[in-house]
PDB file of N, CA and C in Angstrom:
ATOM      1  N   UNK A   1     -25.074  15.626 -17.731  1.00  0.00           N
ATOM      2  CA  UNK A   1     -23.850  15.519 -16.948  1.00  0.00           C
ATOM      3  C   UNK A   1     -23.354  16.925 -16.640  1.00  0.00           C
ATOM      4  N   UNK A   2     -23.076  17.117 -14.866  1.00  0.00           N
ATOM      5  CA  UNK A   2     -22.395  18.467 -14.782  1.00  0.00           C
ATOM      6  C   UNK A   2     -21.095  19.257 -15.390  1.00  0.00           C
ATOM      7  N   UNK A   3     -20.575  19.815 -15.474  1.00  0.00           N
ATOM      8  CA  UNK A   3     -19.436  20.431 -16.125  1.00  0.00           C
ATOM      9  C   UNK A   3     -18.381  19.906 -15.035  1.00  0.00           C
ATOM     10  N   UNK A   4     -18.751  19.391 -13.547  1.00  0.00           N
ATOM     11  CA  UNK A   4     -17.628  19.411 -12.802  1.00  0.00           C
ATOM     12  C   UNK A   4     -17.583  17.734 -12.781  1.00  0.00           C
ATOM     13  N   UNK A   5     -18.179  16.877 -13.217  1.00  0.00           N
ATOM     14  CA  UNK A   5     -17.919  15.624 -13.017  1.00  0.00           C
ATOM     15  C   UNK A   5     -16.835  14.866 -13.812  1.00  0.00           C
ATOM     16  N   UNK A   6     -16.189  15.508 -14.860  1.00  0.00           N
ATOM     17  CA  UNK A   6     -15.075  15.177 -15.285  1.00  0.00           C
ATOM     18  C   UNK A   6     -13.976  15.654 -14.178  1.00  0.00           C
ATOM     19  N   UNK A   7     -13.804  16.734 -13.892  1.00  0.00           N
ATOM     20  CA  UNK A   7     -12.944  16.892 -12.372  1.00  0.00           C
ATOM     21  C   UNK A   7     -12.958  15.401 -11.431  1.00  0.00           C
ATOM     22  N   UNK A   8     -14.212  15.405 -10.432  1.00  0.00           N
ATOM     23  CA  UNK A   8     -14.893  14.522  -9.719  1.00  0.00           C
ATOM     24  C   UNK A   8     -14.400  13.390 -10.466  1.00  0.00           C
ATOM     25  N   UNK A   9     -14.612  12.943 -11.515  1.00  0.00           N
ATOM     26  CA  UNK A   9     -13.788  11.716 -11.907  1.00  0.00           C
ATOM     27  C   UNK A   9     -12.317  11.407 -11.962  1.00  0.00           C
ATOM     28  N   UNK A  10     -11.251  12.799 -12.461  1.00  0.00           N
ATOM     29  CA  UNK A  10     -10.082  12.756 -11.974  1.00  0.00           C
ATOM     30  C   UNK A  10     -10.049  12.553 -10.550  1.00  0.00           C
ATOM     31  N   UNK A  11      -9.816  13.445  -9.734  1.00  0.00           N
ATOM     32  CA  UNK A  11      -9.763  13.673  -8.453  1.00  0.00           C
ATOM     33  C   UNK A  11      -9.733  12.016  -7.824  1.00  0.00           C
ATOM     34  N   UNK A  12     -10.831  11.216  -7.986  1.00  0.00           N
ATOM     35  CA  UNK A  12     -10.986   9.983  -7.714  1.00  0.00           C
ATOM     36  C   UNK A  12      -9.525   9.045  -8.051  1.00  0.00           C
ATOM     37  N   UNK A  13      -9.695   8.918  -9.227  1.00  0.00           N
ATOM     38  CA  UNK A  13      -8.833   8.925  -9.852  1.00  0.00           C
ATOM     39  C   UNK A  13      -7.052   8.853  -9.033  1.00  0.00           C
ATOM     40  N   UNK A  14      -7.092   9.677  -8.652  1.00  0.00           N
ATOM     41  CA  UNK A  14      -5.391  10.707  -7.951  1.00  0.00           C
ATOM     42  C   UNK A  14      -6.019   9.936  -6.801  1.00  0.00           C
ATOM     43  N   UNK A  15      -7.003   9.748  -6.028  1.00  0.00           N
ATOM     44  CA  UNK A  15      -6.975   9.619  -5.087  1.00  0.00           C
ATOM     45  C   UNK A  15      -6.706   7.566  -4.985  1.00  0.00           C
ATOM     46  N   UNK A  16      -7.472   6.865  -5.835  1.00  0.00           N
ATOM     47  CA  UNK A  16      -6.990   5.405  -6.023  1.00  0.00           C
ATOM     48  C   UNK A  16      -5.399   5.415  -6.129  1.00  0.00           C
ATOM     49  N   UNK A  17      -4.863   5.913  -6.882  1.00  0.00           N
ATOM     50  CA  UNK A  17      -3.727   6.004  -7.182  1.00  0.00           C
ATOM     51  C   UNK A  17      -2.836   6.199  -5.728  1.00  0.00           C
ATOM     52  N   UNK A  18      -2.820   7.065  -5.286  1.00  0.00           N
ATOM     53  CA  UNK A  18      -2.406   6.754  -4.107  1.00  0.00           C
ATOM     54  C   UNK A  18      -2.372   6.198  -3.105  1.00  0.00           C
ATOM     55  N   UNK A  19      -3.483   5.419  -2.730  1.00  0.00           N
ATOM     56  CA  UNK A  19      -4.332   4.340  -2.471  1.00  0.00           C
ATOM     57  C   UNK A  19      -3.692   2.915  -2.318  1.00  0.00           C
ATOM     58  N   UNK A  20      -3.566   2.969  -3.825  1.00  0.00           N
ATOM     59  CA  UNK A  20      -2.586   1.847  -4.624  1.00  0.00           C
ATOM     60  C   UNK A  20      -1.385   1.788  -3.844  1.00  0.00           C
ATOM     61  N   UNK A  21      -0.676   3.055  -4.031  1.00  0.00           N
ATOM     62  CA  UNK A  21       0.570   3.359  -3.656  1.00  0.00           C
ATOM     63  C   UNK A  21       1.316   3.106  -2.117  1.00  0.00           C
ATOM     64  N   UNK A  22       0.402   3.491  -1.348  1.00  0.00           N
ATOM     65  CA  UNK A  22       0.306   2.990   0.138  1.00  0.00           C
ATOM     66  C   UNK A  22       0.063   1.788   0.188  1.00  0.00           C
ATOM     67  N   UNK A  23      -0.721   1.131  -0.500  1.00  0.00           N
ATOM     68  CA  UNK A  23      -1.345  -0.590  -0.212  1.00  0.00           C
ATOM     69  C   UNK A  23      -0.610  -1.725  -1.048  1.00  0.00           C
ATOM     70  N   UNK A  24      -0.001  -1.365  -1.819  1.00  0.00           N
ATOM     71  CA  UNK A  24       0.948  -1.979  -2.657  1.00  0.00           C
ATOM     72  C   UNK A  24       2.300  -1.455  -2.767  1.00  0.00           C
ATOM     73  N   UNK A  25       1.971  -0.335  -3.592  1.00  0.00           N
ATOM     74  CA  UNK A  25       3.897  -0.467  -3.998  1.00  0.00           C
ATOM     75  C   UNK A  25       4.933  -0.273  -2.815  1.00  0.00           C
ATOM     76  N   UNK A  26       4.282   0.302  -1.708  1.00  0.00           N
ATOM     77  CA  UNK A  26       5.155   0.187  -0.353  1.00  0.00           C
ATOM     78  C   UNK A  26       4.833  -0.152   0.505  1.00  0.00           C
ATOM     79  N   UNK A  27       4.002  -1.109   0.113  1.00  0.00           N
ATOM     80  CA  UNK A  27       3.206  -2.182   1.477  1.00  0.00           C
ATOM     81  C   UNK A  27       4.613  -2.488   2.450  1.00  0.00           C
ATOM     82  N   UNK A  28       5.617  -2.859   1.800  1.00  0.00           N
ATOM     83  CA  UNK A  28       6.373  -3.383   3.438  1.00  0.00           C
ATOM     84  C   UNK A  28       7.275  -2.907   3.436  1.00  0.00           C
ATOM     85  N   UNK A  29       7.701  -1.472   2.852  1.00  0.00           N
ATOM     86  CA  UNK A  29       8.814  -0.599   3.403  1.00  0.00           C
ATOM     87  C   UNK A  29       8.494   0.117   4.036  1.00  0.00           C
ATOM     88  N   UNK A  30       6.606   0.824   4.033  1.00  0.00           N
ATOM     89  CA  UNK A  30       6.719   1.944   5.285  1.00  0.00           C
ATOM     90  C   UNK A  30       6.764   1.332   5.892  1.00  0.00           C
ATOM     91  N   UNK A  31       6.885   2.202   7.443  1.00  0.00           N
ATOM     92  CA  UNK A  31       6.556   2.507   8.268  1.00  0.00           C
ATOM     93  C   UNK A  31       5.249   2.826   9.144  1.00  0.00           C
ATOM     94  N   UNK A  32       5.085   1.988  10.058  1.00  0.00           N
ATOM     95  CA  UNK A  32       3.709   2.428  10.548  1.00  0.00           C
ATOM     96  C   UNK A  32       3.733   3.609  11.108  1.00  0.00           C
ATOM     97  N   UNK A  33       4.463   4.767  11.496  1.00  0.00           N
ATOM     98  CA  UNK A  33       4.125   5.997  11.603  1.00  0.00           C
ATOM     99  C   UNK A  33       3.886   6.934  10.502  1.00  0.00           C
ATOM    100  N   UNK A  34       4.778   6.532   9.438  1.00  0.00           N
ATOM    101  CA  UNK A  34       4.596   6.848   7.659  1.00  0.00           C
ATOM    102  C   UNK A  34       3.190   6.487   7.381  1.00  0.00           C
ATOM    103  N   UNK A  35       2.899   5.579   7.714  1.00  0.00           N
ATOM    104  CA  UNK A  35       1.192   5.180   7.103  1.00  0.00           C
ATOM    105  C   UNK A  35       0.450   5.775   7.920  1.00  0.00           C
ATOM    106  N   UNK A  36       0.367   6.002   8.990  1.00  0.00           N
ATOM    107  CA  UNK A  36      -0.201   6.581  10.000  1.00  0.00           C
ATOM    108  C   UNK A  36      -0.107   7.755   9.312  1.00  0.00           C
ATOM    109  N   UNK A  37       0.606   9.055   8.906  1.00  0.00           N
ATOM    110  CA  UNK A  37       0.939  10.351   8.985  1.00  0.00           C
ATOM    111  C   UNK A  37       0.056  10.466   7.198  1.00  0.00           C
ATOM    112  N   UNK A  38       0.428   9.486   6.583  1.00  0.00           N
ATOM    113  CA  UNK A  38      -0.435   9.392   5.090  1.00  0.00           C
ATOM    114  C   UNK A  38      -1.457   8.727   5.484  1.00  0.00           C
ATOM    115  N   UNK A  39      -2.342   8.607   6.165  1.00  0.00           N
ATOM    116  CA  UNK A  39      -4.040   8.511   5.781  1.00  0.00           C
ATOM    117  C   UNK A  39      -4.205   9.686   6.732  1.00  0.00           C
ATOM    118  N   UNK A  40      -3.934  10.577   7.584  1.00  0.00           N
ATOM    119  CA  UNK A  40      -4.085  11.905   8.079  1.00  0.00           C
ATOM    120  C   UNK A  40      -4.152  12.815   7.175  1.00  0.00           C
ATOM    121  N   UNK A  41      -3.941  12.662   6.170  1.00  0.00           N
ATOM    122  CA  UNK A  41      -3.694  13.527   5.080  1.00  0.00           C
ATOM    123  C   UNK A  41      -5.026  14.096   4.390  1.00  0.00           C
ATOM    124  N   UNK A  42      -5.166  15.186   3.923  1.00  0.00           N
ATOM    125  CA  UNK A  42      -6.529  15.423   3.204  1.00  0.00           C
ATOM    126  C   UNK A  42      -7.025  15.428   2.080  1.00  0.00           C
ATOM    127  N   UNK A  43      -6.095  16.030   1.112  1.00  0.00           N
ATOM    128  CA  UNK A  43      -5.977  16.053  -0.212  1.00  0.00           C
ATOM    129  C   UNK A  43      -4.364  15.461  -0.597  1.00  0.00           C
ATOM    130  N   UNK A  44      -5.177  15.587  -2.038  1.00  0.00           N
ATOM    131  CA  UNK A  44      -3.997  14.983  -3.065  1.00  0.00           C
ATOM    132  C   UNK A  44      -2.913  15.765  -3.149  1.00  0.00           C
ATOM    133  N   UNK A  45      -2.652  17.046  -2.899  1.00  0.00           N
ATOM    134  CA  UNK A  45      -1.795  17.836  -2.807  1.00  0.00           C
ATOM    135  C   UNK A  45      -1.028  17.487  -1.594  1.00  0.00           C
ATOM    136  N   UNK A  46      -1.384  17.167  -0.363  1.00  0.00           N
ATOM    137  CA  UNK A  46      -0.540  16.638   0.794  1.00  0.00           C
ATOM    138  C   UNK A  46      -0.315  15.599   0.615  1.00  0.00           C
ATOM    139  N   UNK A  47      -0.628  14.666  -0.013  1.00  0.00           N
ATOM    140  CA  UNK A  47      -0.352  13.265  -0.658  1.00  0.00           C
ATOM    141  C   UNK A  47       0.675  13.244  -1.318  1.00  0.00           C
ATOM    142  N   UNK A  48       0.600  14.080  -2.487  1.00  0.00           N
ATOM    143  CA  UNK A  48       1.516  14.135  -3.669  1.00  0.00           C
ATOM    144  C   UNK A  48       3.166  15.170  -2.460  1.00  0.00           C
ATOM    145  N   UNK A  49       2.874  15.683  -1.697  1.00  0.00           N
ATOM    146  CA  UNK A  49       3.993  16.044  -0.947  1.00  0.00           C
ATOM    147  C   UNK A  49       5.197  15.116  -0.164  1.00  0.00           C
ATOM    148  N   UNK A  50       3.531  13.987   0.385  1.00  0.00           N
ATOM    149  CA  UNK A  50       3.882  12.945   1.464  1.00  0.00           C
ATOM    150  C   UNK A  50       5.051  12.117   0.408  1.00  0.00           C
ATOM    151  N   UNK A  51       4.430  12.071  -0.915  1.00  0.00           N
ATOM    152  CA  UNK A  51       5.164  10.861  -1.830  1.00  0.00           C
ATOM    153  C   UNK A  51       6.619  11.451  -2.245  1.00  0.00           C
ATOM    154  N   UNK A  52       6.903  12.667  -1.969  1.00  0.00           N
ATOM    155  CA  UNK A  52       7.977  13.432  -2.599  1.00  0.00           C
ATOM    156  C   UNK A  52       9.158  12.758  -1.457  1.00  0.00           C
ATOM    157  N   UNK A  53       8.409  13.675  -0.003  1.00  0.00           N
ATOM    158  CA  UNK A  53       9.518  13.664   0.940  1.00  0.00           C
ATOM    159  C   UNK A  53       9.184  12.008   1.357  1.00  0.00           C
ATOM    160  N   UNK A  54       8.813  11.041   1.209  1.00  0.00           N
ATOM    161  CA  UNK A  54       9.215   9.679   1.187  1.00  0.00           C
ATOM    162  C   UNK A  54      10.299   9.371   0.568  1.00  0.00           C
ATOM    163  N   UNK A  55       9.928   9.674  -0.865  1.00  0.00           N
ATOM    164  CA  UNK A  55      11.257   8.736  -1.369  1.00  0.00           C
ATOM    165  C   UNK A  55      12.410   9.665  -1.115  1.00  0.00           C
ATOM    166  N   UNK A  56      12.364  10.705  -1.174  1.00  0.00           N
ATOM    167  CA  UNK A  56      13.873  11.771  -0.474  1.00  0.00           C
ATOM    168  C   UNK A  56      14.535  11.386   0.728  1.00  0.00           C
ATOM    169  N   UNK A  57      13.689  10.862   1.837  1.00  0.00           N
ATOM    170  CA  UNK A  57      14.654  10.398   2.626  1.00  0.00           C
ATOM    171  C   UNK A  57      15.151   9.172   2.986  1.00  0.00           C
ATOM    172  N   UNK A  58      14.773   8.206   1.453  1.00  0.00           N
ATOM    173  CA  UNK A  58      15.050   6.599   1.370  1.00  0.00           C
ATOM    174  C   UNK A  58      16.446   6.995   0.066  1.00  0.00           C
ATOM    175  N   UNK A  59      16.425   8.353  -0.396  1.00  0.00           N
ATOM    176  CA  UNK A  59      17.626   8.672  -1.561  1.00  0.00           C
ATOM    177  C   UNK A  59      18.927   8.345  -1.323  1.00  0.00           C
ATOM    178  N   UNK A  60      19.946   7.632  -1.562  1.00  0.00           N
ATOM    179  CA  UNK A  60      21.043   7.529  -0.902  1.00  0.00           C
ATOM    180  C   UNK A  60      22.020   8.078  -1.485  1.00  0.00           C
ATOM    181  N   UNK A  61      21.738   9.016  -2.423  1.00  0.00           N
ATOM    182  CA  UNK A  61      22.929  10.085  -3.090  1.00  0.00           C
ATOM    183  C   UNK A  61      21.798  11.189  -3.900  1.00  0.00           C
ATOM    184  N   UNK A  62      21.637  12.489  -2.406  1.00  0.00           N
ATOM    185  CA  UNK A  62      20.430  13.704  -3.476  1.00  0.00           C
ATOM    186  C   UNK A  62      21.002  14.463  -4.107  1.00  0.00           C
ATOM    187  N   UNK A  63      22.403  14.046  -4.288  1.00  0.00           N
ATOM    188  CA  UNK A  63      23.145  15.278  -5.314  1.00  0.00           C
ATOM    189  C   UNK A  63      22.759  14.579  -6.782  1.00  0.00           C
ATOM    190  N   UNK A  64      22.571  13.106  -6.745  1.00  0.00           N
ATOM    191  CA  UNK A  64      22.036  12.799  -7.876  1.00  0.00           C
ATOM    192  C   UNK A  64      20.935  13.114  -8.680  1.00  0.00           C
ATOM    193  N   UNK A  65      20.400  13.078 -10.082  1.00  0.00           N
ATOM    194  CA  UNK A  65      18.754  13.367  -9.701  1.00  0.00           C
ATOM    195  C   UNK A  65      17.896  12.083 -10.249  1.00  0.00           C
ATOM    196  N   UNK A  66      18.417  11.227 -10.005  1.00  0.00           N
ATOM    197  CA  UNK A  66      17.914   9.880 -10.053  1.00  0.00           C
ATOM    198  C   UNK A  66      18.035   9.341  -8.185  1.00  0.00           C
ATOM    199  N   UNK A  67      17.041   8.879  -8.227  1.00  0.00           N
ATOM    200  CA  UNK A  67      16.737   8.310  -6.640  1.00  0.00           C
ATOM    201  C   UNK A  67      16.700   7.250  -6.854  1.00  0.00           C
ATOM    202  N   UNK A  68      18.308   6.434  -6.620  1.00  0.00           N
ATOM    203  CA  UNK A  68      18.791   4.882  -6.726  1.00  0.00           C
ATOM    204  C   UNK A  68      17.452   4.342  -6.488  1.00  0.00           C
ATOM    205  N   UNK A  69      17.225   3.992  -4.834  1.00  0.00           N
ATOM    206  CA  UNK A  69      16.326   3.435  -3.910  1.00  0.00           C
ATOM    207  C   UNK A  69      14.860   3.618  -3.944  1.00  0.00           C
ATOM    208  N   UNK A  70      14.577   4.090  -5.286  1.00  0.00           N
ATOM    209  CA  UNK A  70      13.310   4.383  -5.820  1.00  0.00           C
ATOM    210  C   UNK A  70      13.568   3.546  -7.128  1.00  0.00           C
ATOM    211  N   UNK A  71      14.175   3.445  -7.721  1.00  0.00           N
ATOM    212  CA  UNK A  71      14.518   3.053  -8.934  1.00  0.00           C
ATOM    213  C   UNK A  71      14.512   1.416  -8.753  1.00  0.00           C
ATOM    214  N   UNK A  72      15.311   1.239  -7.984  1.00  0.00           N
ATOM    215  CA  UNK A  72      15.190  -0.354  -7.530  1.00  0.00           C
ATOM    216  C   UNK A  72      14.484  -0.915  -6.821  1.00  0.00           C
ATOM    217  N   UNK A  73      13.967   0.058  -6.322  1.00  0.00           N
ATOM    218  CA  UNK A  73      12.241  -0.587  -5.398  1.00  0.00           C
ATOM    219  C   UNK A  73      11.079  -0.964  -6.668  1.00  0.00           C
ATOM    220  N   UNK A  74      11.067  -0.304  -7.246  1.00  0.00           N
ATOM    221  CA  UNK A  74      10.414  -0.555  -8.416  1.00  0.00           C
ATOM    222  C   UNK A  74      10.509  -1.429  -9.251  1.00  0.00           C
ATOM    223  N   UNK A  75      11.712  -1.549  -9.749  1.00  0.00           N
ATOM    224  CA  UNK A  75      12.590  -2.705 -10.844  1.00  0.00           C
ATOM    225  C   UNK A  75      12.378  -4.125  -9.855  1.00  0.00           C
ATOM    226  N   UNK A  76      12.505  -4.237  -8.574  1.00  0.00           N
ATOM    227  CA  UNK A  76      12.077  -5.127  -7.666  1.00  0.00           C
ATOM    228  C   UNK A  76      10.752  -5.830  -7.743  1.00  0.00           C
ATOM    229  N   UNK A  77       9.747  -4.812  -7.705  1.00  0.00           N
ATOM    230  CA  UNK A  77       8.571  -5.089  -7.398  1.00  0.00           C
ATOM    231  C   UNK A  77       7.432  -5.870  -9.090  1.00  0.00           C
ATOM    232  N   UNK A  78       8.538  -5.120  -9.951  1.00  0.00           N
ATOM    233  CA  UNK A  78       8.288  -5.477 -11.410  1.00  0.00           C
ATOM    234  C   UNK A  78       9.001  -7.193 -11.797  1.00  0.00           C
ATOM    235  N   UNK A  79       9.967  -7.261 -11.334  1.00  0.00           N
ATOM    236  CA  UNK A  79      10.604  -8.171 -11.189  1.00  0.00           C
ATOM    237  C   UNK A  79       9.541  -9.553 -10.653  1.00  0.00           C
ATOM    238  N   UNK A  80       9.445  -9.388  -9.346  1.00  0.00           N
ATOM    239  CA  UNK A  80       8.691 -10.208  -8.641  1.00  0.00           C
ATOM    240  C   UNK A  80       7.314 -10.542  -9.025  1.00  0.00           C
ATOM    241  N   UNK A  81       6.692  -9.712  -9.534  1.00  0.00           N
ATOM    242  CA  UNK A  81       5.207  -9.694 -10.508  1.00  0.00           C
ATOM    243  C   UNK A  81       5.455 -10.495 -11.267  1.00  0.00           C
ATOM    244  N   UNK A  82       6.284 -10.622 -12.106  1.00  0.00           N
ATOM    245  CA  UNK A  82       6.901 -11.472 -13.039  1.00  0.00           C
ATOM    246  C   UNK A  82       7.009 -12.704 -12.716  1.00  0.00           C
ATOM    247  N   UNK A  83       7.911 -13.363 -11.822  1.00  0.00           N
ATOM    248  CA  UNK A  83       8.487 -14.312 -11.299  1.00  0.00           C
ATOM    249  C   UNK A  83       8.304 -15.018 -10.458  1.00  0.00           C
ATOM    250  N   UNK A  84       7.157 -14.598  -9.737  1.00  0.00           N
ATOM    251  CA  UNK A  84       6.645 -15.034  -8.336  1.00  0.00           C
ATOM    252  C   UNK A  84       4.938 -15.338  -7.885  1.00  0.00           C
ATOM    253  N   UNK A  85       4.631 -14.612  -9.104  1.00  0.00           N
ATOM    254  CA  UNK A  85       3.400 -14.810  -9.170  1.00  0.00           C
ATOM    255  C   UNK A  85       2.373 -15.937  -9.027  1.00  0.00           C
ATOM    256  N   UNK A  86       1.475 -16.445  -8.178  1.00  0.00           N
ATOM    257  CA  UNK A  86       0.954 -17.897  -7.456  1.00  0.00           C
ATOM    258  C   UNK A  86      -0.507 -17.638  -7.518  1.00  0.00           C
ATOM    259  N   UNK A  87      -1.129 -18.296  -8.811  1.00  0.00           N
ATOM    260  CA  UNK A  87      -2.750 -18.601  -9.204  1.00  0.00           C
ATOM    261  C   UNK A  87      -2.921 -16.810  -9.709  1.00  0.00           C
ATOM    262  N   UNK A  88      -4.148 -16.352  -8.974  1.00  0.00           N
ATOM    263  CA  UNK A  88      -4.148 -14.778  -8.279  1.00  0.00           C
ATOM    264  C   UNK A  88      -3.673 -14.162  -7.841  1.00  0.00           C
ATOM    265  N   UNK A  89      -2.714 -14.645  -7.207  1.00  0.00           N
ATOM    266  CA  UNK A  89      -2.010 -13.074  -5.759  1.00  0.00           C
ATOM    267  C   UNK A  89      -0.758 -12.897  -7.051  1.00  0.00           C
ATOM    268  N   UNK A  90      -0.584 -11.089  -6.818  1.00  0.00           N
ATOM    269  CA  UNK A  90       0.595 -10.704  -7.411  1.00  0.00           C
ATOM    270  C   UNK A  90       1.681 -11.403  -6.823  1.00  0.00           C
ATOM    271  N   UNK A  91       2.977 -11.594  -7.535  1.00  0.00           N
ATOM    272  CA  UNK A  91       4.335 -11.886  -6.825  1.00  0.00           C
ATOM    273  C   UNK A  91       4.224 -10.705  -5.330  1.00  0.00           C
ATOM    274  N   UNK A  92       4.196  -9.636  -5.906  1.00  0.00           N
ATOM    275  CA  UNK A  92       4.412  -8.834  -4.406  1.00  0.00           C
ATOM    276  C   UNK A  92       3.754  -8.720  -3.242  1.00  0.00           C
ATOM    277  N   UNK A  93       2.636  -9.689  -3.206  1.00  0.00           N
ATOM    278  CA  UNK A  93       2.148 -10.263  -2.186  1.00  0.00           C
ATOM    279  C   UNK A  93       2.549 -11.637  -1.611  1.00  0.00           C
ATOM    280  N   UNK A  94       3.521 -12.471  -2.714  1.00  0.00           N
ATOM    281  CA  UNK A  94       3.377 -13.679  -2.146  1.00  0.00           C
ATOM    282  C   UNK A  94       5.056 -13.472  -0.965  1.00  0.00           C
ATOM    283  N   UNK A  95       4.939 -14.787  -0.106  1.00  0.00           N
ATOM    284  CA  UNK A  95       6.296 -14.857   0.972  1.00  0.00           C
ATOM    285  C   UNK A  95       7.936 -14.575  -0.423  1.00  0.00           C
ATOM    286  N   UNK A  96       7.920 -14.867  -1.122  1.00  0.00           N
ATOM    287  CA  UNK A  96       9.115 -14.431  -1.741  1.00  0.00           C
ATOM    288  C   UNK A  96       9.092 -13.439  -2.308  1.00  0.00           C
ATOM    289  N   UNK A  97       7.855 -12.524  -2.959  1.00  0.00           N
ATOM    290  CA  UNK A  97       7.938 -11.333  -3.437  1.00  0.00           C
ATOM    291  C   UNK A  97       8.418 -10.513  -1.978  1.00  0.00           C
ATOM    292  N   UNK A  98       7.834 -10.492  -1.037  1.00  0.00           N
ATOM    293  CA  UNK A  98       7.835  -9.823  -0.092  1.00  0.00           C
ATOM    294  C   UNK A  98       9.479  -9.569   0.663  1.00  0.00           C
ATOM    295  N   UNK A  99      10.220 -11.277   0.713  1.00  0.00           N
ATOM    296  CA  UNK A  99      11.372 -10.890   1.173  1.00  0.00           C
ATOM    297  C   UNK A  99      12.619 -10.571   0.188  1.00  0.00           C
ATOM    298  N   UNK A 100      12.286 -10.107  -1.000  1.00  0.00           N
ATOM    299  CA  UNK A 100      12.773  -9.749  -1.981  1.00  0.00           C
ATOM    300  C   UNK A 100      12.780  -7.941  -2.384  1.00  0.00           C
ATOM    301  N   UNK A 101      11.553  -7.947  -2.108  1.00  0.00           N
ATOM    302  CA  UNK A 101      11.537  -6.606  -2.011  1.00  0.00           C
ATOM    303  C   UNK A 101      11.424  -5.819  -0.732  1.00  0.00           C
ATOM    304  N   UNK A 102      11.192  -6.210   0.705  1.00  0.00           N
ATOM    305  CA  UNK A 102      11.855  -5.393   1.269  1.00  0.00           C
ATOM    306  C   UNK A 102      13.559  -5.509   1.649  1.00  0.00           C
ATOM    307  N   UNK A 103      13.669  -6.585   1.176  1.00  0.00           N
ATOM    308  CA  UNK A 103      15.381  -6.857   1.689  1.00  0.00           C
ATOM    309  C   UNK A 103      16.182  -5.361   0.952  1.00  0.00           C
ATOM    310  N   UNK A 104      15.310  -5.050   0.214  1.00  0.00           N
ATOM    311  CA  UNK A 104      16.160  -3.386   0.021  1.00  0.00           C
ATOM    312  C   UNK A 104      16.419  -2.690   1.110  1.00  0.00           C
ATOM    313  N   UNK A 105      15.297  -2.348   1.788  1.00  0.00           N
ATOM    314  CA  UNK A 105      15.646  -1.335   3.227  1.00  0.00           C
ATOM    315  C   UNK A 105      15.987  -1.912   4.092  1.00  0.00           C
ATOM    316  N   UNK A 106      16.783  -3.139   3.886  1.00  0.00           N
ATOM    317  CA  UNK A 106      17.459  -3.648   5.250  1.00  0.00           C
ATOM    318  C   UNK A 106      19.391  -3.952   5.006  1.00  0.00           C
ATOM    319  N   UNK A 107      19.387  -3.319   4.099  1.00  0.00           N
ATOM    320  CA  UNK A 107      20.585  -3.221   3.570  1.00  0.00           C
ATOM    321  C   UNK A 107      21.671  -1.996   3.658  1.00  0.00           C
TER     322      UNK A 107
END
């Protein structure tokens, strides 16, 4: 085994993860120009940027340093996993996970 394939295995790694992140945890709050502008992206470093200034401009008080609207998108989506869940599909795929958790950004 090379010395760099533990890297090569992180890297992967960071890169599912974000992956995830686009295809799930904010499947229906972006934006299709937001998703559009994140798979343009090259590395994990413009990724890990893209994910910063996302939730910064969903923050609804940045003098805070807790990001409400991050906090409850989450607690939402945990919620609904829980509660909503049908055979296989996560809650946050099914019709009530979905209007549960985006009814945040329409508020």
């Amino acid at each position: 085994m090379s010395a760099l394939a533990p890297l090569a295995l992180t890297q992967t790694q960071i890169s599912t993860t974000y992956q995830k992140w686009i295809d799930e945890d904010v499947f229906f709050i972006v934006q299709p120009e937001e998703r559009g502008a994140f798979e343009a992206l090259r590395s994990d470093g413009e990724r890990s940027e893209f994910f910063e200034q996302f939730w910064k401009r969903r923050d609804p008080d940045p003098r805070t340093s807790i990001n409400e609207m991050k906090e409850e998108h989450y607690r939402r989506i945990a919620y609904v996993n829980e509660r909503f869940r049908e055979k296989d599909k996560p809650g946050w795929k099914t019709e009530r996970g979905r209007t549960y958790t985006s009814a945040l950004t329409k508020t």
